[in-house]
Protein backbone atom coordinates (compact mmCIF):
# COMPACT_ATOMS: atom_id res chain seq x y z
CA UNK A 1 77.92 100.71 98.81
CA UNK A 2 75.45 102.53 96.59
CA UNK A 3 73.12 101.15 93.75
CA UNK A 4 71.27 98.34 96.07
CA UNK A 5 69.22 96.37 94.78
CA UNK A 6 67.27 93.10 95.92
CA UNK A 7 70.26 91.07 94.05
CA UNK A 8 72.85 93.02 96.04
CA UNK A 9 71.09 92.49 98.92
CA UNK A 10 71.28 89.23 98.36
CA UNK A 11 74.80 89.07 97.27
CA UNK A 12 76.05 91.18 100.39
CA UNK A 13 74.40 88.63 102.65
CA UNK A 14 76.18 85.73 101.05
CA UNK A 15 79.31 87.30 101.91
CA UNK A 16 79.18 88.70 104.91
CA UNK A 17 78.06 85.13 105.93
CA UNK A 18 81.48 83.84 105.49
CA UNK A 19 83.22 86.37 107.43
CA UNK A 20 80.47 85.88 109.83
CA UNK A 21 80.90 82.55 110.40
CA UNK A 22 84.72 83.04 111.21
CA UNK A 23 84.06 85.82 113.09
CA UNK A 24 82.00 84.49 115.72
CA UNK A 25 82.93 80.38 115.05
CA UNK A 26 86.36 80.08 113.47
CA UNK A 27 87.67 77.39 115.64
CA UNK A 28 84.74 75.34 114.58
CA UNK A 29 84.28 76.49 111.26
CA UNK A 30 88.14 75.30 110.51
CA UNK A 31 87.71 71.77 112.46
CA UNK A 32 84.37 71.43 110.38
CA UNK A 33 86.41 72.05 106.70
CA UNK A 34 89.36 69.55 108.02
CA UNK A 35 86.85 66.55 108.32
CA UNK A 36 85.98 67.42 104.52
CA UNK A 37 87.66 65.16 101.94
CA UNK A 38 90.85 67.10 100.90
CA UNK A 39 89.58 67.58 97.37
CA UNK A 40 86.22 69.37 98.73
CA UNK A 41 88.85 71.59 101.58
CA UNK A 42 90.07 72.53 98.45
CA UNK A 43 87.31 73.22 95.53
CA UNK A 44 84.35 74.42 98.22
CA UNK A 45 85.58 77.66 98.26
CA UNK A 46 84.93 78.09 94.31
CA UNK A 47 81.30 78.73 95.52
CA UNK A 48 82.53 82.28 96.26
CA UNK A 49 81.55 82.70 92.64
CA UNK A 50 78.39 83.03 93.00
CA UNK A 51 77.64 86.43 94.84
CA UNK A 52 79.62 87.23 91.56
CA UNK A 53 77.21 85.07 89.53
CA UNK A 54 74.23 87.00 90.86
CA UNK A 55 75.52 90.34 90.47
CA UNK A 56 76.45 90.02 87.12
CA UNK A 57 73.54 88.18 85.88
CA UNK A 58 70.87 90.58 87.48
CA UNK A 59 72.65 93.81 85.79
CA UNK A 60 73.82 91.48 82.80
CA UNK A 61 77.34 91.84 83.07
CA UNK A 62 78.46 88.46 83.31
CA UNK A 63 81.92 87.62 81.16
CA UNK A 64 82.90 84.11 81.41
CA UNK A 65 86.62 85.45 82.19
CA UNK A 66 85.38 87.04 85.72
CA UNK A 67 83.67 83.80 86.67
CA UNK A 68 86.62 81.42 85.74
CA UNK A 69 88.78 84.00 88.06
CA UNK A 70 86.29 84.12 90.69
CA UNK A 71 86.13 80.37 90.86
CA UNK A 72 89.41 79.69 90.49
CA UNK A 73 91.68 82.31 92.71
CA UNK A 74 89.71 81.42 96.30
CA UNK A 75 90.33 77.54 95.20
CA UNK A 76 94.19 78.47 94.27
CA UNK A 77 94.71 79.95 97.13
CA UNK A 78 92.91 77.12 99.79
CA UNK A 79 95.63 75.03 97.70
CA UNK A 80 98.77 77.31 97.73
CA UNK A 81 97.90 77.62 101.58
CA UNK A 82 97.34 73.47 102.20
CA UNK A 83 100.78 73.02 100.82
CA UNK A 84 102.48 75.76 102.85
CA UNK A 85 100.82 74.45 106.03
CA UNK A 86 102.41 70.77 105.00
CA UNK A 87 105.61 72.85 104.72
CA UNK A 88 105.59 75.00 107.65
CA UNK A 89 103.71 73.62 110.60
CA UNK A 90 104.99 76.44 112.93
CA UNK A 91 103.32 78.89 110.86
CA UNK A 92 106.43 81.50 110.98
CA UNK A 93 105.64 82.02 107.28
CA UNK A 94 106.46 80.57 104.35
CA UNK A 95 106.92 81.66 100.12
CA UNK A 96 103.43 81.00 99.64
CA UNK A 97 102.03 82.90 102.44
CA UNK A 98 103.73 85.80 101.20
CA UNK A 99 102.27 85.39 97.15
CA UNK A 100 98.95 84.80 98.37
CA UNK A 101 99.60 88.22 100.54
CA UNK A 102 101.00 90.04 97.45
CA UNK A 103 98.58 88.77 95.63
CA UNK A 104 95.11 89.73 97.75
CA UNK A 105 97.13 93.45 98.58
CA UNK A 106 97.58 94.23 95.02
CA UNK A 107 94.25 93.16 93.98
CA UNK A 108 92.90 95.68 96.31
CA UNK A 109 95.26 98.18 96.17
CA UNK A 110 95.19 98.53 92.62
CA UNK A 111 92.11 97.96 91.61
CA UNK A 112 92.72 94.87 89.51
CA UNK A 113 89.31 93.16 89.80
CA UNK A 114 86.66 96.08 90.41
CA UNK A 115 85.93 96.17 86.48
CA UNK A 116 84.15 93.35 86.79
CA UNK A 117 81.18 94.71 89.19
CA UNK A 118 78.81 97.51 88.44
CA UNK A 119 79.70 101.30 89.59
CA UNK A 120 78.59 101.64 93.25
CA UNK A 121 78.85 97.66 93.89
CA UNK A 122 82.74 97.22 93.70
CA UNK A 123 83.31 96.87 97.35
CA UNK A 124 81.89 93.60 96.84
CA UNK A 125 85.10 92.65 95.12
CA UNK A 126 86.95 93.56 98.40
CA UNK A 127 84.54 91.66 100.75
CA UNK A 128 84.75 88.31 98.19
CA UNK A 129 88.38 88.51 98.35
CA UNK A 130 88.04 88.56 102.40
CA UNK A 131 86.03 85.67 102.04
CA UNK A 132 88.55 83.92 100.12
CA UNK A 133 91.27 84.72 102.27
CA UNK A 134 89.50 83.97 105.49
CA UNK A 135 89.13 80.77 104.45
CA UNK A 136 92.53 79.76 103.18
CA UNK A 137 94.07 81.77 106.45
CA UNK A 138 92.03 80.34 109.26
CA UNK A 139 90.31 76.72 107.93
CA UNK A 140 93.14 75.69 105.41
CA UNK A 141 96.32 77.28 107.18
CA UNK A 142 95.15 76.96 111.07
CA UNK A 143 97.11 80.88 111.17
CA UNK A 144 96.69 81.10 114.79
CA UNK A 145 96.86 84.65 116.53
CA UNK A 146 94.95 86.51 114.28
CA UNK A 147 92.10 88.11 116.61
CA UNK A 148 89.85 88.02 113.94
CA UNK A 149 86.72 88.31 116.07
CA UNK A 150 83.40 89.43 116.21
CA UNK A 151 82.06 89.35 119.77
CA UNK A 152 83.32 92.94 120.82
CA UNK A 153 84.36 93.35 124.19
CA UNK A 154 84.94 95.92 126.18
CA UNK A 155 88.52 95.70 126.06
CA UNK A 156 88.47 96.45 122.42
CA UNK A 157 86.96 99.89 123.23
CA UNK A 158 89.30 100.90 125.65
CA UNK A 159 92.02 99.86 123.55
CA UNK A 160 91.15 101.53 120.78
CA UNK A 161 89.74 104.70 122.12
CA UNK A 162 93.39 105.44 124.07
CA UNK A 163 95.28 104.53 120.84
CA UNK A 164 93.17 107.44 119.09
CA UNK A 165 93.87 109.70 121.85
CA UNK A 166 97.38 109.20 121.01
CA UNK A 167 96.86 109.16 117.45
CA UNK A 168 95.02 112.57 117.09
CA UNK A 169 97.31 115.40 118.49
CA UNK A 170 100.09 114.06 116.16
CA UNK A 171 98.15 113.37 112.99
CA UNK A 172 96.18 116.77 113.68
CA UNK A 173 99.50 118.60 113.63
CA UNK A 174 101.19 117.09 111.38
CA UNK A 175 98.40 117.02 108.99
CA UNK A 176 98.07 120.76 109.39
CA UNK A 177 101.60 121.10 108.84
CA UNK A 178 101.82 119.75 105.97
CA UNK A 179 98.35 121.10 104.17
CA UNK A 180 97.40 116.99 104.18
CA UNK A 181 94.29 118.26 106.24
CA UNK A 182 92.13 121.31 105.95
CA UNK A 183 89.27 121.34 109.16
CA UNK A 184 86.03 122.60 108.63
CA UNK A 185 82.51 122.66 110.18
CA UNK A 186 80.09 120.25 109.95
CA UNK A 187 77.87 118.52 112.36
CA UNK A 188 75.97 115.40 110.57
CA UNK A 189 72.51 113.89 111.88
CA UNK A 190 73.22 111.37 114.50
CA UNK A 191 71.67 108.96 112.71
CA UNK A 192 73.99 109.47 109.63
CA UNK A 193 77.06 109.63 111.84
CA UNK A 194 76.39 106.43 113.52
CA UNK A 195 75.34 104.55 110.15
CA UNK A 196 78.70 105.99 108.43
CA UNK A 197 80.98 104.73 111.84
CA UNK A 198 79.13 101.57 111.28
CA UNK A 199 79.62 101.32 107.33
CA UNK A 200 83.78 102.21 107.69
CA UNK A 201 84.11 100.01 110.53
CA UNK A 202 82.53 96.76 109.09
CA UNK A 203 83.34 97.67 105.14
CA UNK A 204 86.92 99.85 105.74
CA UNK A 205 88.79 99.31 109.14
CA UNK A 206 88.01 95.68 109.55
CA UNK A 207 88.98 94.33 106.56
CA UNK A 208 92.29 96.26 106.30
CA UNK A 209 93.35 95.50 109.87
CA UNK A 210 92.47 91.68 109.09
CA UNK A 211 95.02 92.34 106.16
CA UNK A 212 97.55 94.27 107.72
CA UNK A 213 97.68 93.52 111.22
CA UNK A 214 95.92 89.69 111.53
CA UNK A 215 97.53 88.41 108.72
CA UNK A 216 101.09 90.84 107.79
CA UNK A 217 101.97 91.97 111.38
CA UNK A 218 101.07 88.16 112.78
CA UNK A 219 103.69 86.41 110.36
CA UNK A 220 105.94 89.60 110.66
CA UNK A 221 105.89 88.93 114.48
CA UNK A 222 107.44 85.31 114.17
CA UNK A 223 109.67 85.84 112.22
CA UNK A 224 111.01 89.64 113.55
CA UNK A 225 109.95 90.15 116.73
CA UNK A 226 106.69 92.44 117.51
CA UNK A 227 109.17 95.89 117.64
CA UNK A 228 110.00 95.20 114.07
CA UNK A 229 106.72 93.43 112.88
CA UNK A 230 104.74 96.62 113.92
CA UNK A 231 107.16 98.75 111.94
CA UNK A 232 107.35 96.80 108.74
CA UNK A 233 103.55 96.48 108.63
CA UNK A 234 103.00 100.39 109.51
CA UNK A 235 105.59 101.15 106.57
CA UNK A 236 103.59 99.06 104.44
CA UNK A 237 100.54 100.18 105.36
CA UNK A 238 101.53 103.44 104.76
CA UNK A 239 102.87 102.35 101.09
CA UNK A 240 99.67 101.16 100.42
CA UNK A 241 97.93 104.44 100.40
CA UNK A 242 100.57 106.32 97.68
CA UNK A 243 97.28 106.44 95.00
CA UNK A 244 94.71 107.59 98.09
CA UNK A 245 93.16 111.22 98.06
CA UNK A 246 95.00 112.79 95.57
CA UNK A 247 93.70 115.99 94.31
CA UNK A 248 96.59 117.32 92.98
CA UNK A 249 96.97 114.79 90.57
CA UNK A 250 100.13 114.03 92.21
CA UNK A 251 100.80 109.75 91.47
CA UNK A 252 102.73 109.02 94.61
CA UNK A 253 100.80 110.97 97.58
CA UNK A 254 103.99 110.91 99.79
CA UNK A 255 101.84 113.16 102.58
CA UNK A 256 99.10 110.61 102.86
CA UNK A 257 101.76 107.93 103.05
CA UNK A 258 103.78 109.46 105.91
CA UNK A 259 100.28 109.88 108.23
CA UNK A 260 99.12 106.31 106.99
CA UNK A 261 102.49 105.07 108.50
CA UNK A 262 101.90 106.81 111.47
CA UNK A 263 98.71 105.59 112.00
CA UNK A 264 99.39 102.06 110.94
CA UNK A 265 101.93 102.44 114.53
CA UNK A 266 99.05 102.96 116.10
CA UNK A 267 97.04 100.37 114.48
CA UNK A 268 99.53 98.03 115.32
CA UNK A 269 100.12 98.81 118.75
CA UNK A 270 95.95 98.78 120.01
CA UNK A 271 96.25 95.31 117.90
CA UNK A 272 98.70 93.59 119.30
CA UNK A 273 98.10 94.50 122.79
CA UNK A 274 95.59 91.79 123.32
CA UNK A 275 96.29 90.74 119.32
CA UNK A 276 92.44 91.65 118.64
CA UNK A 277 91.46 93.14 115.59
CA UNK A 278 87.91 94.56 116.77
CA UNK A 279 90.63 96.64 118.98
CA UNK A 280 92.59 98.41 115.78
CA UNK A 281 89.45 98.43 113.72
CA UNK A 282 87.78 100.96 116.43
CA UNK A 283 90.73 103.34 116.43
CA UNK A 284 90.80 102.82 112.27
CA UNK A 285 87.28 103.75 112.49
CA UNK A 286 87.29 106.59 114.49
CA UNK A 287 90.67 108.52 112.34
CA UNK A 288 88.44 107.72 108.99
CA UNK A 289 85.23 108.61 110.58
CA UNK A 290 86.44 111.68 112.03
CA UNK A 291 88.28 112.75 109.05
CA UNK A 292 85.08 112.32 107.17
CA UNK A 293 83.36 114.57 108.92
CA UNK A 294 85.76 117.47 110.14
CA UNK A 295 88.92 117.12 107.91
C-alpha cells in the first residue's frame, strides 16, 4: 500500500482489527454478536463504512454513492447469510452462500469498487470487503472448518514449506516452457525481503486463501467430497487470474491461468491437510514472493 498517511494509518488499523479479532477470537467474537439483538447482528456491520469515511474525507473524495454501498453491502450480506443459516443449518451450502461468494469474487476480481479510494490506497477496498465477509461467514453463518487463524504454528510451516517444494520444480518448468516466466538476478536487502514476505502474506495470500480455500473449497467439500472440492476451487482459482500480468495485452492470460490452477492444487492440498489457512497462505507467500524477486 503506498501513499500513507496518518488517515490511512488510521484506516488500516480499523480494519485489520476486524480480521484480527476473528483471527485470534472467532469462537468468541461470533457467540458475542449472537447475544446482540437480531436487528444490531444485522446493521453493526454498516460501521465498516467508516475506514471509508475517513479516507475519503481526509483526501476529499467522499461521494455519497460509495458510502451508501459501503454501508449497505456488509449489512446485506450479515442478512443474506442469517437467512441462509435459518435455511441450511448443516452448512453444506446454500443459493445465498454462493451470491454472496459471486458477489465478494467479482468485486475483487474485477475491480468494481477500487474507484472509490485514492491511487496507492485501493487495497483497502479488498481488506473492507474481508471484513465484511468475515463477519457474515464466521459470526452470522457459524461456517465451521474454515482455519481462519492467526496463532501460527509450527505445523503451518511444515505444511506449507513441503507443498512449495512440490510446487516449484513443476511451476519452474512449466513456466519456462511456456515463456510465462523469465529468471533473472537479483538479491534484495534482507530487510526488504522480509518486509515484502510479510506485506504478500498478510495483504495477498491470506486473504485469497480465506476466499478460495476457507470459504469455496470448505462448502465445495460438503457438498463434493475433498478430491473434487480441491479441483473445482484450483480451476477457479486459476479462472480468477485470466486479467493478471498481462503484458502482451492479451485479455484472457490463458498461461497465467493454467500455473494459477496448478498452484491453487497445491494451495488446496497444504490447506486442507489440517484445514488451516496460515498453512496455504505460507506456500502462497513463498510462489509470489519468490516470483517477485527471481521471476
Amino acid at each position: 500500500m503506498q501513499n500513507v498517511t496518518a488517515s490511512a494509518v488510521a484506516a488500516l488499523a480499523a480494519e485489520l482489527s476486524v480480521a484480527a479479532v476473528f483471527g485470534f477470537a472467532a469462537d468468541r467474537a461470533a457467540q458475542a454478536v449472537q447475544r446482540w439483538p437480531a436487528v444490531a447482528r444485522i446493521l453493526i456491520p454498516s460501521l465498516l463504512v467508516l475506514p471509508y469515511v475517513l479516507i475519503a474525507a481526509s483526501y476529499h473524495v467522499l461521494l455519497w454513492r460509495w458510502f451508501a454501498l459501503y454501508a449497505a453491502l456488509p449489512a446485506a450480506i450479515a442478512w443474506l447469510l442469517g437467512q441462509a443459516s435459518k435455511a441450511d443449518p448443516q452448512r453444506r451450502g446454500n443459493w445465498r452462500d454462493v451470491l454472496i461468494l459471486l458477489l465478494l469474487g467479482l468485486a475483487v476480481d474485477l475491480r468494481w469498487f477500487e474507484s472509490a479510494w485514492p491511487v496507492g490506497l485501493r487495497p483497502l477496498n479488498e481488506l473492507l470487503l474481508v471484513d465484511a465477509g468475515l463477519y457474515g461467514f464466521l459470526a452470522v453463518r457459524h461456517l465451521d472448518g474454515t482455519g481462519f487463524d492467526f496463532r501460527i504454528q509450527w505445523g503451518d510451516a511444515r505444511t506449507g514449506l513441503r507443498e512449495l517444494a512440490f510446487f516449484t520444480p513443476i511451476v519452474v518448468l512449466l513456466g519456462l516452457a511456456l515463456s510465462f516466466i523469465h529468471p533473472h538476478a537479483n538479491w534484495p536487502a534482507a530487510w526488504k525481503a522480509a518486509l515484502a514476505w510479510i506485506g504478500i502474506f498478510f495483504f495477498t495470500a491470506v486473504p485469497e486463501e480465506l476466499f478460495f480455500r476457507a470459504w469455496v473449497q470448505n462448502f465445495l467439500e460438503r457438498r463434493v467430497g475433498r478430491r473434487w472440492a480441491l479441483v473445482i476451487a484450483s480451476v477457479v482459482f486459476g479462472l480468477s487470474h485470466f486479467n493478471k500480468r498481462n503484458p502482451l495485452g492479451v485479455h484472457f492470460n490463458w498461461r497465467y491461468v493454467i500455473l494459477a490452477t496448478i498452484a491453487g492444487v497445491f494451495y488446496g492440498r497444504a490447506w486442507r491437510e489440517r484445514r488451516r489457512v496460515p498453512a496455504s497462505a505460507i506456500t502462497h507467500t513463498c510462489v509470489d514472493w519468490l516470483w517477485s524477486w527471481w521471476f
